[in-house]
N, C-alpha and C. Protein backbone atom coordinates (compact mmCIF):
# COMPACT_ATOMS: atom_id res chain seq x y z
N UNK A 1 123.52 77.99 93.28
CA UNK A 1 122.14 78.24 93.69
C UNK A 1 121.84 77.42 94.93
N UNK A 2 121.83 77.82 96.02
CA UNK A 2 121.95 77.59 96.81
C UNK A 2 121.38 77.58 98.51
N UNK A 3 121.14 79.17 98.58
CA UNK A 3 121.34 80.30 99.17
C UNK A 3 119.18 80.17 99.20
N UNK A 4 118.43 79.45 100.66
CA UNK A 4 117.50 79.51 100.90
C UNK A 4 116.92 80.47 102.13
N UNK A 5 116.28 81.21 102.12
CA UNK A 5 115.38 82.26 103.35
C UNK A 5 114.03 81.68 103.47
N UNK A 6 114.31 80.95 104.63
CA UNK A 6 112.67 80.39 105.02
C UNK A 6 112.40 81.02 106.56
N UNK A 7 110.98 81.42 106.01
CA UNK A 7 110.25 82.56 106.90
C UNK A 7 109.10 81.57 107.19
N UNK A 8 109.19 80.84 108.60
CA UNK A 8 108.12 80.17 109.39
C UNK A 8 108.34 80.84 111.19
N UNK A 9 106.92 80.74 111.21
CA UNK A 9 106.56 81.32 112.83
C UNK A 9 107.08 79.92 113.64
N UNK A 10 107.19 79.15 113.39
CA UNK A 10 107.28 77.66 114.40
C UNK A 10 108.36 77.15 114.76
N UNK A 11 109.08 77.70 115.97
CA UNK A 11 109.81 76.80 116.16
C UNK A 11 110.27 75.55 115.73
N UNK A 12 109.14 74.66 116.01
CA UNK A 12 109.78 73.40 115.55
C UNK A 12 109.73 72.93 113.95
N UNK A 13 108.72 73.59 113.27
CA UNK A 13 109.20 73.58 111.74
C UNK A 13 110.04 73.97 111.10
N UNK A 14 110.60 75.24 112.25
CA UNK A 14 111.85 76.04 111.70
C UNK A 14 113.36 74.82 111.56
N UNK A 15 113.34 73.80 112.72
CA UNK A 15 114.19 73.22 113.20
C UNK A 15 114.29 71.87 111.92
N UNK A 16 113.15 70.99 111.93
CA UNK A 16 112.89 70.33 111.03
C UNK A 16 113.54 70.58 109.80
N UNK A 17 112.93 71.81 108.99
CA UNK A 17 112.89 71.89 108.01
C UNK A 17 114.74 72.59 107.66
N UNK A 18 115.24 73.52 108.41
CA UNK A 18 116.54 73.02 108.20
C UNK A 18 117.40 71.79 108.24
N UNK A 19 117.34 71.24 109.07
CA UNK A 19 117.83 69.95 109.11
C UNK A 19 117.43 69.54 107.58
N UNK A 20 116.44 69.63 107.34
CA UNK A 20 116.09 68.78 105.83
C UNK A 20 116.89 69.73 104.95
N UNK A 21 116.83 70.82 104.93
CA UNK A 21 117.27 71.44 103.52
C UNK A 21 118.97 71.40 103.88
N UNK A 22 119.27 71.78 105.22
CA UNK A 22 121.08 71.59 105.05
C UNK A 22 121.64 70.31 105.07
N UNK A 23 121.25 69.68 105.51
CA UNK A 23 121.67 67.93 105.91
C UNK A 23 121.19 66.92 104.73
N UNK A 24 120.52 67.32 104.28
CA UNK A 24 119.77 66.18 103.26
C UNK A 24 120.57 67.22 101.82
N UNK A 25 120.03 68.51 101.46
CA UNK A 25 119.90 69.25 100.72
C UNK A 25 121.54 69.97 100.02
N UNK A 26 122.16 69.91 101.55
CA UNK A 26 123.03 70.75 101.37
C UNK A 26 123.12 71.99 100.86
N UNK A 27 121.63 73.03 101.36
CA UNK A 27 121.83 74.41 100.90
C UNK A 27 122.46 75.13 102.29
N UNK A 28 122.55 76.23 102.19
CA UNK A 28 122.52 77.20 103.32
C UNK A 28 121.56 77.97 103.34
N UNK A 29 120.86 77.64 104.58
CA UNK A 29 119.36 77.91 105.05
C UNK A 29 119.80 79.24 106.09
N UNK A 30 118.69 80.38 105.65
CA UNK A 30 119.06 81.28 107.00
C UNK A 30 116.92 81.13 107.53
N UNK A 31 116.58 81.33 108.62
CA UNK A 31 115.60 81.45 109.12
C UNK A 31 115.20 82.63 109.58
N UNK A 32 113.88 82.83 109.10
CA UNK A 32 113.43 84.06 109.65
C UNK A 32 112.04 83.90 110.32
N UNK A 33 111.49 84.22 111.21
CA UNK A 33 110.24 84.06 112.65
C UNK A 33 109.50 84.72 112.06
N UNK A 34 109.61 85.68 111.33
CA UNK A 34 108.48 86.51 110.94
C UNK A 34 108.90 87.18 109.47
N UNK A 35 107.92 87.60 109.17
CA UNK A 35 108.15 89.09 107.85
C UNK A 35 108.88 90.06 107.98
N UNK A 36 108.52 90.58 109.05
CA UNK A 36 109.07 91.88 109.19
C UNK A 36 110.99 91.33 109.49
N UNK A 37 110.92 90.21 109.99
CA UNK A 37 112.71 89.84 110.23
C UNK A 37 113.13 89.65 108.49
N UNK A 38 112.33 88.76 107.92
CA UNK A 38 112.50 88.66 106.46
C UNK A 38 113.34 89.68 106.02
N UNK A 39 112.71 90.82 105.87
CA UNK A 39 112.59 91.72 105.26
C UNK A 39 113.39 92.58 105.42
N UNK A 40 114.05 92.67 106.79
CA UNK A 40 115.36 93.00 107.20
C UNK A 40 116.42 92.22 107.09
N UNK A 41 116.04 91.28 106.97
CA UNK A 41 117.85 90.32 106.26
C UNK A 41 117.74 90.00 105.33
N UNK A 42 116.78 89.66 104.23
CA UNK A 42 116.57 89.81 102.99
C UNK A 42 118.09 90.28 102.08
N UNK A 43 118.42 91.30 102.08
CA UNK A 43 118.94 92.03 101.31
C UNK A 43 120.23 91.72 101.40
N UNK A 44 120.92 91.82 102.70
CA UNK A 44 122.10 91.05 103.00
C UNK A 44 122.23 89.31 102.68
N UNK A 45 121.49 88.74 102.82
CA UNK A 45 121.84 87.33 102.88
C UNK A 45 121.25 86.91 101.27
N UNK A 46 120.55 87.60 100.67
CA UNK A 46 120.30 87.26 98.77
C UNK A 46 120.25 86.15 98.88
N UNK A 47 119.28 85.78 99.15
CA UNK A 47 118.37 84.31 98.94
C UNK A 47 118.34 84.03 97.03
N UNK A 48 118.74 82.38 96.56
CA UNK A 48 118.58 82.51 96.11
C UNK A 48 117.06 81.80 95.36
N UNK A 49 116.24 81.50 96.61
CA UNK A 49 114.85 80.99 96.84
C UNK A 49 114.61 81.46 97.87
N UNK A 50 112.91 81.58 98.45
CA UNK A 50 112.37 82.14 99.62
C UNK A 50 111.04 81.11 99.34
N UNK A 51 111.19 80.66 100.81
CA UNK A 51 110.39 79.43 101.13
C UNK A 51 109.39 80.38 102.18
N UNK A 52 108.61 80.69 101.87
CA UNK A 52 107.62 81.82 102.80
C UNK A 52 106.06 80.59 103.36
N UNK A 53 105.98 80.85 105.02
CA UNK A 53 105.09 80.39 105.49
C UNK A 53 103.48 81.33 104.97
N UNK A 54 102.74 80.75 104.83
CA UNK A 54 101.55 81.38 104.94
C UNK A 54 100.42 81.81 106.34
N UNK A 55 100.82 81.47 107.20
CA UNK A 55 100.21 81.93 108.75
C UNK A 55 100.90 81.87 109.10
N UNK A 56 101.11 83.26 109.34
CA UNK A 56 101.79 83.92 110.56
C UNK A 56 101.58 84.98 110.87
N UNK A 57 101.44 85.24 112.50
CA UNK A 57 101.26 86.49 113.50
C UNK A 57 101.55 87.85 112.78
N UNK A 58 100.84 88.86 113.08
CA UNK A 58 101.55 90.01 112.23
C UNK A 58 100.95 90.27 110.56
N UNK A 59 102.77 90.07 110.22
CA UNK A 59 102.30 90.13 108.83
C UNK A 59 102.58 88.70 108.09
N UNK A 60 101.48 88.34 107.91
CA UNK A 60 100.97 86.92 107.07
C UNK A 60 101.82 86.56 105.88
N UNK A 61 101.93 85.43 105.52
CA UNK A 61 102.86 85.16 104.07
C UNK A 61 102.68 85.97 102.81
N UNK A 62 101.41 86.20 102.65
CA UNK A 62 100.82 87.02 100.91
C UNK A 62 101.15 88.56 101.48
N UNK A 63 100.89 89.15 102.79
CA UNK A 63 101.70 90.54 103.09
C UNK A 63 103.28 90.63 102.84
N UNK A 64 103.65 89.49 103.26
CA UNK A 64 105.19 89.21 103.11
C UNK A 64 106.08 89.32 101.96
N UNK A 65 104.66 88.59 101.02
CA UNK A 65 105.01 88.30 100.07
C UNK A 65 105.28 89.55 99.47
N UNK A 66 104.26 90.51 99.01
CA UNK A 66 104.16 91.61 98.75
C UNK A 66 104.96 92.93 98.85
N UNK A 67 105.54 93.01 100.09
CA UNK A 67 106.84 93.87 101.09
C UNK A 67 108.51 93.26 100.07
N UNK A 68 108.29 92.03 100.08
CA UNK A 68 109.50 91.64 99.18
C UNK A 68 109.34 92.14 97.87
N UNK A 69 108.19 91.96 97.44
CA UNK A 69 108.31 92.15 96.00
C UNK A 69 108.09 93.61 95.84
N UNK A 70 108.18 94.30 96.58
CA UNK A 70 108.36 95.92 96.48
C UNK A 70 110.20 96.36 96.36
N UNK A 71 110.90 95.28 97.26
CA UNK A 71 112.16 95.29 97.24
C UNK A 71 112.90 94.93 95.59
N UNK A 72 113.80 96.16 95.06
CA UNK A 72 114.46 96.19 93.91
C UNK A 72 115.56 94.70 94.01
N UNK A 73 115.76 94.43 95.23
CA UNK A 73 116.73 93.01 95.04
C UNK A 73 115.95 91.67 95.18
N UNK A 74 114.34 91.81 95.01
CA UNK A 74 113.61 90.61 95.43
C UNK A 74 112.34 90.58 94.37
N UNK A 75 112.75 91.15 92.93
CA UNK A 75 111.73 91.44 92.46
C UNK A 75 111.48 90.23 92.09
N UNK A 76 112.88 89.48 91.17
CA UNK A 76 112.89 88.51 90.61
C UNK A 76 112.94 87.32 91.54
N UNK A 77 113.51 86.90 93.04
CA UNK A 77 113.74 85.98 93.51
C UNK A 77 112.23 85.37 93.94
N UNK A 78 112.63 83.97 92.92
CA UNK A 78 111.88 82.95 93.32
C UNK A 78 111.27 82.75 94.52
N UNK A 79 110.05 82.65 94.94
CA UNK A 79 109.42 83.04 96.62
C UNK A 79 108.38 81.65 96.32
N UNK A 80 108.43 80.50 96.82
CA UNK A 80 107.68 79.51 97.50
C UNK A 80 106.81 79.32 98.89
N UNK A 81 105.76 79.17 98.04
CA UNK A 81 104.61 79.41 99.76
C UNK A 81 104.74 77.88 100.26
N UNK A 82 104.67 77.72 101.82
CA UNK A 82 104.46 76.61 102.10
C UNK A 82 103.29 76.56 103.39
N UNK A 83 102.40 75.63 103.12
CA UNK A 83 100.93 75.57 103.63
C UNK A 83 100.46 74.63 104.00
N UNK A 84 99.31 74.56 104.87
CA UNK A 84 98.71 74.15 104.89
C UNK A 84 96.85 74.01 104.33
N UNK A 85 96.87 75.31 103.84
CA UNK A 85 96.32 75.58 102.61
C UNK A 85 95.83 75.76 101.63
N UNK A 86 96.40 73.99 101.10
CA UNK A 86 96.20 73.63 99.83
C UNK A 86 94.87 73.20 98.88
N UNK A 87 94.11 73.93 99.65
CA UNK A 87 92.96 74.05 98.69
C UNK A 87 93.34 74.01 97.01
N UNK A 88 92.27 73.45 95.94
CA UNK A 88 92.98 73.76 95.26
C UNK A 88 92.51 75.74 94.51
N UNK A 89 91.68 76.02 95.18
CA UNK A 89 91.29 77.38 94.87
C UNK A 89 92.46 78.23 95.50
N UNK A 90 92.76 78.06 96.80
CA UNK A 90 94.11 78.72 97.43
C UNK A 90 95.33 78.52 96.72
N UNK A 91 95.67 77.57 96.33
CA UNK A 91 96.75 76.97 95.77
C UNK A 91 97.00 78.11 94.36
N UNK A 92 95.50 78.08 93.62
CA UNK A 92 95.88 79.05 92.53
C UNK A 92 96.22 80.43 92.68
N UNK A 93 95.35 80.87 93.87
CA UNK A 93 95.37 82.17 94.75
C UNK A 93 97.09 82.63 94.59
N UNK A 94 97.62 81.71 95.43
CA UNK A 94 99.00 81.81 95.43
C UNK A 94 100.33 82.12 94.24
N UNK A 95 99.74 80.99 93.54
CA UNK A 95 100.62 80.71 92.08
C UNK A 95 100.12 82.28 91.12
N UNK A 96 98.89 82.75 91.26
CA UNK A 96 97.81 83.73 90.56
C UNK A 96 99.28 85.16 91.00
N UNK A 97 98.91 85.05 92.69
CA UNK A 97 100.14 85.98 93.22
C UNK A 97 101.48 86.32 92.53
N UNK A 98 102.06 85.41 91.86
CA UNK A 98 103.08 85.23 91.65
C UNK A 98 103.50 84.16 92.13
N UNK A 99 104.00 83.51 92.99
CA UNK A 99 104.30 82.31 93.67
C UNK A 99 104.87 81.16 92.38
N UNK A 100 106.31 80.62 92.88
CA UNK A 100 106.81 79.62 91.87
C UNK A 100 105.89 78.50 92.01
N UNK A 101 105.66 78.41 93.67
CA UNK A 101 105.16 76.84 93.46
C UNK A 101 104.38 77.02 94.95
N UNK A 102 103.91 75.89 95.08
CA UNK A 102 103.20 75.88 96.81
C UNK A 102 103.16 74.46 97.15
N UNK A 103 104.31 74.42 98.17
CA UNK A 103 104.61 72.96 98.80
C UNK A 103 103.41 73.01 99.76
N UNK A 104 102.90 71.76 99.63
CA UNK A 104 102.12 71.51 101.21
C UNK A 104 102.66 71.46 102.53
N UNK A 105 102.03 71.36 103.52
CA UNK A 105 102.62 70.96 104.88
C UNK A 105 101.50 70.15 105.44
N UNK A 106 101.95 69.01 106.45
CA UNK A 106 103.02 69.13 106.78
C UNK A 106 103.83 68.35 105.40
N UNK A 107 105.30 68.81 105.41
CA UNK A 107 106.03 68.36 104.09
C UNK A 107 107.17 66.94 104.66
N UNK A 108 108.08 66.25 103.62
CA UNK A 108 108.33 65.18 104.38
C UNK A 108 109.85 65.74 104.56
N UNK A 109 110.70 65.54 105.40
CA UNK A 109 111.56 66.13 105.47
C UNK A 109 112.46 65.46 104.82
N UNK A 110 112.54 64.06 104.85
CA UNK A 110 113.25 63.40 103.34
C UNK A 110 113.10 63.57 102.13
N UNK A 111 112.35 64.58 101.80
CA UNK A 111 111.88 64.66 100.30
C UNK A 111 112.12 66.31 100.11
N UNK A 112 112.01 67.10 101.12
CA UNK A 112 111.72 69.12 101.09
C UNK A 112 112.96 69.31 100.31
N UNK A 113 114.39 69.14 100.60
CA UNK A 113 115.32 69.57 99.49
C UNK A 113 115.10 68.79 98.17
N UNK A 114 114.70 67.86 97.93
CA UNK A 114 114.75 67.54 96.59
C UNK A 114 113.51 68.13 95.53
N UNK A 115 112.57 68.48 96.58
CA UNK A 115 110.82 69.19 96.04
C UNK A 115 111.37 70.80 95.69
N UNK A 116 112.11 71.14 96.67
CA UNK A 116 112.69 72.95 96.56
C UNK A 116 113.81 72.28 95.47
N UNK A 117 114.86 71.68 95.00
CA UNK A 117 115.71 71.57 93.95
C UNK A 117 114.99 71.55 92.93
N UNK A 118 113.85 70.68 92.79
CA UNK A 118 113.42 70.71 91.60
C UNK A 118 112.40 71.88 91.16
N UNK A 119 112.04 72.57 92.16
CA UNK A 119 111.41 73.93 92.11
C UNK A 119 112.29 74.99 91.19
N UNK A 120 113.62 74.78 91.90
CA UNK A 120 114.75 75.51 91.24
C UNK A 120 114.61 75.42 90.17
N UNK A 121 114.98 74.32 89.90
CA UNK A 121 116.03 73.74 88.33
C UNK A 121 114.16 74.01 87.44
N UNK A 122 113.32 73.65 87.59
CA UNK A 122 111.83 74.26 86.36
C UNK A 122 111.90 75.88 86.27
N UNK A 123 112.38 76.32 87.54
CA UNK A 123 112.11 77.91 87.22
C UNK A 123 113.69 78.25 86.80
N UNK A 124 114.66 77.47 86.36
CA UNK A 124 116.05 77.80 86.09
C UNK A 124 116.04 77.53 84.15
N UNK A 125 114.74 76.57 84.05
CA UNK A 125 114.74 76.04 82.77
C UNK A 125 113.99 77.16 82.20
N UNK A 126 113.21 77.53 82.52
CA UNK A 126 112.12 78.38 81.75
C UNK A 126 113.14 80.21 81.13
């Protein structure tokens, strides 16, 4: 379990936040700029978590969200929002969605693979 698809508009969070999840984490991170890229590599690369931004251009994280979960290979995969957000009314919004969990941002990059592992391993226990 391994195998992460994180869908952020930002350059430099994109950059960050790999570094944290391959270097610290040791997963294999693929990145996606938008939804609509999501959603086209989705299927090939079988994430086995999806770390989904919530603002972004286009189509937004909860649209994103939604487009995946129409997909027969993404019904079940675990999909994590990450925000800024965190209201705690939004926060439920999300989790309400479906959503495993909702990391804040900004997140620490010494800590993002061990917050997404243990995301794993609660939704691996249940």
């Amino acid at each position: 379990m391994n195998k992460i698809l994180y869908v952020e508009d930002e350059p430099d969070i994109q950059t960050i936040a790999q570094m944290a999840l391959e270097m610290v984490g040791g997963f294999d991170v693929m990145i996606c700029s938008s939804g609509m890229e999501a959603l086209q590599a989705v299927i090939d690369f079988a994430p086995d978590i999806i770390l989904l931004d919530v603002m972004m251009p286009g189509m937004d994280g909860v649209q994103t969200y939604r487009a995946l979960r129409q997909l027969p290979e993404c019904v079940k995969t675990p999909i994590v929002f990450m925000t800024a957000k965190v209201q705690s009314s939004e926060v439920q919004a999300y989790l309400d969605l479906g959503a495993l969990a909702v990391i804040p941002k900004p997140f620490d990059p010494m800590t993002l693979a061990d917050e997404v592992q243990a995301i794993m391993n609660r939704h691996h226990e249940r």
